[in-house]
Every structure is written in C-alpha cells, then in structure tokens.
Protein backbone atom coordinates (compact mmCIF):
# COMPACT_ATOMS: atom_id res chain seq x y z
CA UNK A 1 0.00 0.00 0.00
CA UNK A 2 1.67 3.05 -1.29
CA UNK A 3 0.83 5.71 1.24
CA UNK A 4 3.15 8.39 -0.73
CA UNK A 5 0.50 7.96 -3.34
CA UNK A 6 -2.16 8.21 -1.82
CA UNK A 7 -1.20 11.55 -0.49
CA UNK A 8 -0.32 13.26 -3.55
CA UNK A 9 -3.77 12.21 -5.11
CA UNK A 10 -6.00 12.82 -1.85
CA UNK A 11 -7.38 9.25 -2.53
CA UNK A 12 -7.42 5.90 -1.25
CA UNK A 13 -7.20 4.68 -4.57
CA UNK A 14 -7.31 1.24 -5.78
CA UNK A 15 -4.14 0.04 -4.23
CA UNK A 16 -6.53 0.19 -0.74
CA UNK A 17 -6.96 -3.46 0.19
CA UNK A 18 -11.17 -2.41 1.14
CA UNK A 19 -13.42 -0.92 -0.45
CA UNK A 20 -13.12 2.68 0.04
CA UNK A 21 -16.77 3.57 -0.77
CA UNK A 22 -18.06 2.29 2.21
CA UNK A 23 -16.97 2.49 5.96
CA UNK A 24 -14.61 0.02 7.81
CA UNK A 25 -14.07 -1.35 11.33
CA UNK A 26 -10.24 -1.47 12.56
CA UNK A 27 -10.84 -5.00 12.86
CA UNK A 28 -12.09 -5.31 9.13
CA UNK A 29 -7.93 -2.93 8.29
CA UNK A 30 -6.47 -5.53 10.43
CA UNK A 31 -7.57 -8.49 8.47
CA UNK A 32 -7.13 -6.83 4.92
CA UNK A 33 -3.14 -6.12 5.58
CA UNK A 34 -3.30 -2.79 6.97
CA UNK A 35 -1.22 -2.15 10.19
CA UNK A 36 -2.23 0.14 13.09
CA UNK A 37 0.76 2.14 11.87
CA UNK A 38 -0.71 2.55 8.43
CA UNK A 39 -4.27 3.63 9.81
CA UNK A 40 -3.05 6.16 12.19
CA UNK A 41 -0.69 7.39 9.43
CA UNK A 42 -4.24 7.20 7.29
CA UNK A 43 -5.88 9.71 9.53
CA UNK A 44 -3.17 12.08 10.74
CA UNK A 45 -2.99 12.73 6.81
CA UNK A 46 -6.38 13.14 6.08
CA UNK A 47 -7.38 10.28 3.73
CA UNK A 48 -9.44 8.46 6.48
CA UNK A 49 -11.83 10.18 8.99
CA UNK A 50 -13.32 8.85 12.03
CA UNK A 51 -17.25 8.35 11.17
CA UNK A 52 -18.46 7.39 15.06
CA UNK A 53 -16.01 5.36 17.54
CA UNK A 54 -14.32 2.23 16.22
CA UNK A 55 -15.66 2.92 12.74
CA UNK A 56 -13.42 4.56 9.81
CA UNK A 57 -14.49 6.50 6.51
CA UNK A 58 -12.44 7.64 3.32
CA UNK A 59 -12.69 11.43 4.08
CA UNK A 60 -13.36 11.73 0.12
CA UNK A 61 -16.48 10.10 0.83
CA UNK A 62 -17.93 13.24 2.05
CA UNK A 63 -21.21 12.54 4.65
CA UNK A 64 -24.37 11.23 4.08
CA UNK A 65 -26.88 9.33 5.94
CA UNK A 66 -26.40 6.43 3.97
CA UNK A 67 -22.81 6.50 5.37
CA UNK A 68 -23.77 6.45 9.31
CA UNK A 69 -26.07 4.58 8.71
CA UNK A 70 -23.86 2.00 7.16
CA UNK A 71 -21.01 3.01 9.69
CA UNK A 72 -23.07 2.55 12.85
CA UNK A 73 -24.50 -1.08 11.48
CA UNK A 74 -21.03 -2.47 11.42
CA UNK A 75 -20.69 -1.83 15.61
CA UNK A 76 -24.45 -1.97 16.44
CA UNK A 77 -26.42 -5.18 17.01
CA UNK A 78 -29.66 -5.75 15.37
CA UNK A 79 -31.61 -5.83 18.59
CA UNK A 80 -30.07 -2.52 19.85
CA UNK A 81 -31.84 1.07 20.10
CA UNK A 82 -29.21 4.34 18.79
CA UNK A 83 -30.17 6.68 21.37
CA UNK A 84 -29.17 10.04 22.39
CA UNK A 85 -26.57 12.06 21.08
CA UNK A 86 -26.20 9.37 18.32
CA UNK A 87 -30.13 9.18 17.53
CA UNK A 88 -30.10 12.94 16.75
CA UNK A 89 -26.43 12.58 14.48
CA UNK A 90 -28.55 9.96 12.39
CA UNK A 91 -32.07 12.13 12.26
CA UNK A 92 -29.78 14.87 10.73
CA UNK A 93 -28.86 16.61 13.72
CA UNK A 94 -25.23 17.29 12.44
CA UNK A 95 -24.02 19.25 15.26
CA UNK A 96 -25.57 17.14 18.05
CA UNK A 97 -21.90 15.19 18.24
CA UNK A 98 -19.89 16.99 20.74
CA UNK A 99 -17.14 19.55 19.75
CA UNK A 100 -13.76 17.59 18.57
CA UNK A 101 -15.70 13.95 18.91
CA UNK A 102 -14.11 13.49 15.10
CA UNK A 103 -11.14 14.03 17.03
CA UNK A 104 -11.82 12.36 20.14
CA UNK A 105 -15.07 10.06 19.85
CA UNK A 106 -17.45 9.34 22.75
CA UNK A 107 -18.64 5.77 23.46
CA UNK A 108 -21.89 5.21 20.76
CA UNK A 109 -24.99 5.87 22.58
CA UNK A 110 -26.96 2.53 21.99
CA UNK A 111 -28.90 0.68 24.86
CA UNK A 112 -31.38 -1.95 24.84
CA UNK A 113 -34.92 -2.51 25.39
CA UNK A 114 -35.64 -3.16 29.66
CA UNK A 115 -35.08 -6.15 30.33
CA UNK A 116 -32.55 -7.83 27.92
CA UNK A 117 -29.67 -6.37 29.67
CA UNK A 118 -26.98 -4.10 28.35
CA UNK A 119 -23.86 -3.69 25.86
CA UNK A 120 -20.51 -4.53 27.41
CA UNK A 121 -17.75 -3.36 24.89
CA UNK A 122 -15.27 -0.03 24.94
CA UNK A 123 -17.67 0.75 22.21
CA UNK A 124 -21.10 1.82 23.73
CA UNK A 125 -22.39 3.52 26.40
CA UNK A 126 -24.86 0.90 27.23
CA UNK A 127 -27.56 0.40 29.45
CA UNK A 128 -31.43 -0.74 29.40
CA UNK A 129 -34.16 1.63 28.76
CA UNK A 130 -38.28 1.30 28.56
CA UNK A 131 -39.66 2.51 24.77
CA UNK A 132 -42.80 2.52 23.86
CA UNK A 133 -43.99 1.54 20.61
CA UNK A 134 -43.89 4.84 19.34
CA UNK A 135 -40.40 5.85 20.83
CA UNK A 136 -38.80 3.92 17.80
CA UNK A 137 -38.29 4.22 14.28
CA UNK A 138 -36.13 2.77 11.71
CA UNK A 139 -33.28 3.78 9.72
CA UNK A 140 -31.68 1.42 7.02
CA UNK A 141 -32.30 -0.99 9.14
CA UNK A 142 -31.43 0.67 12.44
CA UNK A 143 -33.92 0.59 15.12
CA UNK A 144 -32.97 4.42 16.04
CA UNK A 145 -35.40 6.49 18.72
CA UNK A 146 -37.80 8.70 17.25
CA UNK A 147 -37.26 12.89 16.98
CA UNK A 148 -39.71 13.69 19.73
CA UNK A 149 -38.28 10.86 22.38
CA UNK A 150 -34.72 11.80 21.33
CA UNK A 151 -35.40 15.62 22.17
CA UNK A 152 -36.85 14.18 25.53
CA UNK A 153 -33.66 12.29 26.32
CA UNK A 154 -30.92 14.36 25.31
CA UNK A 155 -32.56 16.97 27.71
CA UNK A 156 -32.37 14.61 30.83
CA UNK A 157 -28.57 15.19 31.29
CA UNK A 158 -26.60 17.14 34.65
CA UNK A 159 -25.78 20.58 33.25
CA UNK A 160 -28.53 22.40 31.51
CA UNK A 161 -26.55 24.36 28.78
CA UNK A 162 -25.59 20.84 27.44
CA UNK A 163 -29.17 19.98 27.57
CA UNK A 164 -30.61 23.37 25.93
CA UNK A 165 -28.12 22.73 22.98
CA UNK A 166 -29.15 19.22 22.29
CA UNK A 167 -32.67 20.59 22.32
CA UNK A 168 -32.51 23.36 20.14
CA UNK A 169 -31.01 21.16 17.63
CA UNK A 170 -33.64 18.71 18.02
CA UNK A 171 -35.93 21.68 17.60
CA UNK A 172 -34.23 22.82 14.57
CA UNK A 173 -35.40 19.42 12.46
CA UNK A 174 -38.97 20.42 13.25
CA UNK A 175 -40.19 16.88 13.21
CA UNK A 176 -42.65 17.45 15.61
CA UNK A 177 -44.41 20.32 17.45
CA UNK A 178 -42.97 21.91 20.26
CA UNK A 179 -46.20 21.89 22.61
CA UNK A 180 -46.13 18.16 21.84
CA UNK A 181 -42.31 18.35 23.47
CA UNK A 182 -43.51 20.26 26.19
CA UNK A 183 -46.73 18.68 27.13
CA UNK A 184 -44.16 14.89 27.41
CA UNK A 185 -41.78 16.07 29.75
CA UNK A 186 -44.39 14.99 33.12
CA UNK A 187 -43.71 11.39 30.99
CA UNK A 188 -40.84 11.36 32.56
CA UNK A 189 -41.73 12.61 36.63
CA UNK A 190 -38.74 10.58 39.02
CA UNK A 191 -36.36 9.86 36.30
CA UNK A 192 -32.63 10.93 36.69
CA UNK A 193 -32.23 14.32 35.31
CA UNK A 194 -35.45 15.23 34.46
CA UNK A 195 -35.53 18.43 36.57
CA UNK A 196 -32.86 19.72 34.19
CA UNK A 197 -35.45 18.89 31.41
CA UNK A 198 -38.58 20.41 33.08
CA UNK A 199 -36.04 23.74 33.56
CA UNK A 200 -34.49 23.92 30.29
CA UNK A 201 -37.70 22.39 27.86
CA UNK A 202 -39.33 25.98 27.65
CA UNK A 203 -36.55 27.70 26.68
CA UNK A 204 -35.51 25.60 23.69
CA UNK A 205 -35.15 27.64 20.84
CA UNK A 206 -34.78 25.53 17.08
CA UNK A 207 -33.75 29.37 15.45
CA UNK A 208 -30.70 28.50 16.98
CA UNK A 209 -27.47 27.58 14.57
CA UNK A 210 -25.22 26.11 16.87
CA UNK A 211 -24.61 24.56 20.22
CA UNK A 212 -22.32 27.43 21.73
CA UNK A 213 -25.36 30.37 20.53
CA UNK A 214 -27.47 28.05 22.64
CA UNK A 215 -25.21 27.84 25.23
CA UNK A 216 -24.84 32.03 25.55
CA UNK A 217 -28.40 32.59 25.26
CA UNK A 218 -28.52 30.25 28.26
CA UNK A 219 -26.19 32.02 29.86
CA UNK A 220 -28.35 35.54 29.38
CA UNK A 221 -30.99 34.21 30.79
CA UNK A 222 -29.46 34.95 33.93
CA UNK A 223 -28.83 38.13 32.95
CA UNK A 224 -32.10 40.36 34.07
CA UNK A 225 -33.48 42.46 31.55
CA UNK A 226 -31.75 40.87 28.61
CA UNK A 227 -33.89 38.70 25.99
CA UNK A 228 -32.05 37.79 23.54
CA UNK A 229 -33.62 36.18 20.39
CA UNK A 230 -31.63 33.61 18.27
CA UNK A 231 -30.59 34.02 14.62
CA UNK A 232 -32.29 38.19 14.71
CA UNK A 233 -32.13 39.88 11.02
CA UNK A 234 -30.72 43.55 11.19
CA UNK A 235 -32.16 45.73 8.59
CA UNK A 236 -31.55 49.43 7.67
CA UNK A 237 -35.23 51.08 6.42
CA UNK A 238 -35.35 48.23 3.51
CA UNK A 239 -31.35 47.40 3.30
CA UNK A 240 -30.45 44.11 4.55
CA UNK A 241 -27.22 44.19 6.60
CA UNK A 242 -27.13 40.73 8.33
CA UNK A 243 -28.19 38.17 10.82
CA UNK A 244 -27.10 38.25 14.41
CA UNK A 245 -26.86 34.84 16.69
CA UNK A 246 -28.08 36.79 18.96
CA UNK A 247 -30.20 39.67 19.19
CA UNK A 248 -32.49 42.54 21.18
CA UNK A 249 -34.22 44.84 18.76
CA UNK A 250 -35.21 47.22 21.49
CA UNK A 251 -31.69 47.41 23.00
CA UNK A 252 -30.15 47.28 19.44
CA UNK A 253 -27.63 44.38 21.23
CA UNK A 254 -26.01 41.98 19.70
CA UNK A 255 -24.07 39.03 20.56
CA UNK A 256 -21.81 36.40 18.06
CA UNK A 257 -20.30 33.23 19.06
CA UNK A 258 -17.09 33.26 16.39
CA UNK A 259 -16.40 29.35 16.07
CA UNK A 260 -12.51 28.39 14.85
CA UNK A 261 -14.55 26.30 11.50
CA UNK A 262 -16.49 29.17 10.44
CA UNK A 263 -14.84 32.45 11.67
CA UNK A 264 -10.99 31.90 10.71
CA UNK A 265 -10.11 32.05 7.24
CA UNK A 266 -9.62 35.42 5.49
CA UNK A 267 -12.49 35.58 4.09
CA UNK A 268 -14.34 34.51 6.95
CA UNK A 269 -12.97 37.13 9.15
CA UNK A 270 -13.55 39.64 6.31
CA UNK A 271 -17.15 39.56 6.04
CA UNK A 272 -17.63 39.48 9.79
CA UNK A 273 -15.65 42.63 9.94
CA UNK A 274 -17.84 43.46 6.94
CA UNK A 275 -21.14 42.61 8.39
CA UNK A 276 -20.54 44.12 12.29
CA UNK A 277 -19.19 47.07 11.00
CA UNK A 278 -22.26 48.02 9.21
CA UNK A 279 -24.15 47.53 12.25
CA UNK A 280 -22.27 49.41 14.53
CA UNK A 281 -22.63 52.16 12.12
CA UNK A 282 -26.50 51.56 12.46
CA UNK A 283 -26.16 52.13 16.38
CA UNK A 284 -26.04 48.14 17.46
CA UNK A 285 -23.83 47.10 20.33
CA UNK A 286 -22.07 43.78 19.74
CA UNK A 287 -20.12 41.47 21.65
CA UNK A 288 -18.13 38.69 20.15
CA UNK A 289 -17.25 35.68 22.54
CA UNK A 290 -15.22 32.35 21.13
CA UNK A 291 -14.15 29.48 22.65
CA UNK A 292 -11.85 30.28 25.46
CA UNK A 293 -14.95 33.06 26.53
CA UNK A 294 -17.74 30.65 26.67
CA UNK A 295 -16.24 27.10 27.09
CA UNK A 296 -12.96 27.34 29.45
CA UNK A 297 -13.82 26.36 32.87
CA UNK A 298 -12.94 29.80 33.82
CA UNK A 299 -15.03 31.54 31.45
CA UNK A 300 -17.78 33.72 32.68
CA UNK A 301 -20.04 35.05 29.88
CA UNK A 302 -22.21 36.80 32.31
CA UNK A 303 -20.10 39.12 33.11
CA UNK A 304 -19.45 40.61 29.70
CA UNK A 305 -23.22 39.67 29.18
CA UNK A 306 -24.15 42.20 32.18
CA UNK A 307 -21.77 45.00 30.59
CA UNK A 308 -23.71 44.75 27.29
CA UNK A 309 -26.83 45.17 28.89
CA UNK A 310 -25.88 48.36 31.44
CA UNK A 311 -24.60 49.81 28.14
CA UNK A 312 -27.56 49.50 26.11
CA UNK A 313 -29.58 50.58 28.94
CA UNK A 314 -27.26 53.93 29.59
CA UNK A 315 -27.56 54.52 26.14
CA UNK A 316 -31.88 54.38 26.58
CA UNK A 317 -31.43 56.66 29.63
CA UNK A 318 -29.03 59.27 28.20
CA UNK A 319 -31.65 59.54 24.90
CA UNK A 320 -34.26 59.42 27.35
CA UNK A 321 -32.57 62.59 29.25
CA UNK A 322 -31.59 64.37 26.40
C-alpha cells in the first residue's frame, strides 16, 4: 500500500486493500493487511476520517446518511436502540456530536430494550431503557429512537446548557411540534435528570445555529433584563445588513459566538468585519465571545453579558434625558 501515493492524489485509490466507498471497522484494516501504523498514518494525513467510535471512513467520501447509517451497522447489534446524542447525528442533527468527537469520539450511545440487559464493549455507552412503541423508528435498518423521544432524552442530562443545545437542535429538524415536546416532559416525573429537562424544555429555541449560541443565550438568561432572540435579522429602512446569533431589537444588542470552523479564514474574518461594521454604524452594540470566553472552565459570559446590557440601557437613559 503506497501511502506516498495516496497523499499526492488525496485518494485511497485502488491500491486500498477495502473498499473505500463504504466504511470500515479497525478489525475489518487488520484483516485486509493494513497495520495500526498505516491507519493512524491514514488519519493524521487526512485520507481516512473517524465516522463514530471504532468505525473509519475515506474522508473523500464526504457525509451522508447512507454513510452512518452504514457506519453505525457495522458496531451496532440488530436488537439494539441508537439513542441520544447518536439518535439525533442519524435524524440529521449534524451538530448534536460533541465539539472535537471526530477528534476524540465518545462511546456510541446505543442501549437496549428493559429487560434484555446491556452492551458490554469499549464501544457503547450501554444500558437498558423502557420505549414505547412509538419511541422507535427505523433507519436502514437501524432501530434508532424517534425525533420527539430523542429531544426528551438528550434533555435529561446534569448541566442544563448541554441539555438546551441538544434541544434546540432537536428543535431545529422540526419533526414534531414543540407543545407536543412540552406537554411529554411529566412522561418522565422521578427519572434521573429530568428536573434539568422540566427547567431547560421551555426555553428551547430551534432558530438556533449552533450549540455554543445556545449555550450564551442560556447564559443571558441569567442576565435580568436581557432577551435575547436567536438568529435576529438587522435591517436598515429596507437594506439588509445581516443576521445576528443573537439579538435585542429594542436594545439594538447583539451578541456572536465566532467558532474556529467558520470564523478563521480570510475571508471569513472579512465579512464578519464586513457585516458588524455596518451595524455598529446603524447604532447596534455587539459582543463577540469564542471558545476560550464561553467554554474554558474559567469563562464567565455573564459578566461581559451584564456590561452589554448596562450599556444599552445607559444609552436608553441618556436619549431618554436628552
């Protein structure tokens, strides 16, 4: 296998011993000739990707749901229920995966139905779980659990910005109505982490884009006196000048998560720069936060949250005196 070659075409190429169409198991390298060496070479270069844990895709192949779907029956058993996280990655949930799991993949959220036990493998976080009829669908071939029950259970976890994120993206599919969501939580009553789910259920929001906008309109809800609504247009009389991921019309506030995939190349940077600078000349107040600002465990977006809003408020009462 001629690795060299494979890098200077950006393809796996026929001198791969699988096929390169479809997605592979280590196990399934191992047996064709390819060493561990060779696969971790594979992906530190690019030409394989990590589809979900202990499965492997030629990054060429792009993503589809034909692909996890195909990459998730190679690790799941027949009788098994993809739940969770996982559940919502297959309904087309794309960013319900956590941040760097391509780089650092969680367990595969699969359990069972009560009373035939649980997975016991490095690959799945296992366990048993009651469905009703209605909880579960299928995918290709996957027994997968519905949209509604999935929004239900990825809201049942400890911290409640983990829970509002999962949520929103749920939301965001719009497989089912949201009354219908909220109406199922009491399903739940005495079940572990449901008060995070009875707190956090009302405030789901599907206009939000992205985990960490949900996660800082979370964080503003502490923040009295500051609604924030995902995804707000900004307009000039009938000029268009952009979308906010966060937003107060009123306060003319704004507030932008910058993400390293989507806010780092050139011309990435240049049309935020673009895009804020045309509505700061409008009036709006905006406050950019990335990574370090919302996610380190020192991080306090509440703070700068706070400042925003005594601002925009100064600015109301020195109009208001003038």
């Amino acid at each position: 296998m001629d690795i060299e070659q494979m890098q200077f075409t950006r393809t796996l190429g026929p001198d791969f011993p699988l096929t390169a169409t479809l997605p592979f198991t280590a196990r399934m390298a191992l047996d064709s000739g390819v060493t561990y060496r060779q696969l971790r070479e594979l992906v530190h270069l690019g030409l394989i990707r990590r589809l979900v844990k202990g499965v492997y895709v030629a990054t060429e192949m792009g993503d589809s749901l034909e692909l996890r779907v195909a990459g998730l029956k190679l690790v799941v058993p027949k009788d098994a229920v993809v739940v969770d996280r996982h559940a919502g990655w297959l309904l087309g949930a794309d960013m319900m995966l956590a941040p760097g799991e391509h780089l650092d993949l969680q367990p595969l959220s699969v359990f069972l139905p009560a009373g035939r036990g649980r997975l016991r493998n490095d690959l799945a976080a296992s366990g048993e779980r009651t469905f009703r009829d209605d909880d579960i669908i299928e995918i290709g071939g996957l027994l997968v659990t519905s949209a509604l029950r999935t929004a239900w259970d990825v809201g049942r976890v400890r911290w409640p910005e983990r829970a509002v994120a999962a949520i929103d993206q749920m939301h965001r599919l719009g497989h089912y109505d949201c009354d219908e969501f909220l109406a199922g939580i009491n399903r739940f009553r005495g079940q572990r982490y449901v008060t995070t789910l009875r707190a956090v259920g009302p405030l789901a929001d599907g206009r939000a884009e992205s985990p960490p906008e949900s996660v800082l309109r979370i964080w503003s809800k502490e923040v009295r006196g500051l609604d924030l609504v995902p995804q707000l247009e900004v307009r000039r009389g009938s000029r268009f000048l952009g979308r906010l991921d966060l937003g107060n019309e009123l306060l003319r506030i704004g507030v932008e998560y910058d993400g390293a995939e989507w806010h780092s190349a050139p011309d990435q940077l240049e049309h935020d720069r673009t895009r804020r600078a045309a509505m700061i000349d409008d009036g709006w107040l905006i406050e950019v936060f990335s990574k370090d600002d919302t996610f380190h465990r020192l991080a306090d977006p509440g703070v700068r949250l706070r400042r925003l809003r005594d601002r925009a408020y100064q600015r109301l009462n020195d109009v208001a005196a003038a």
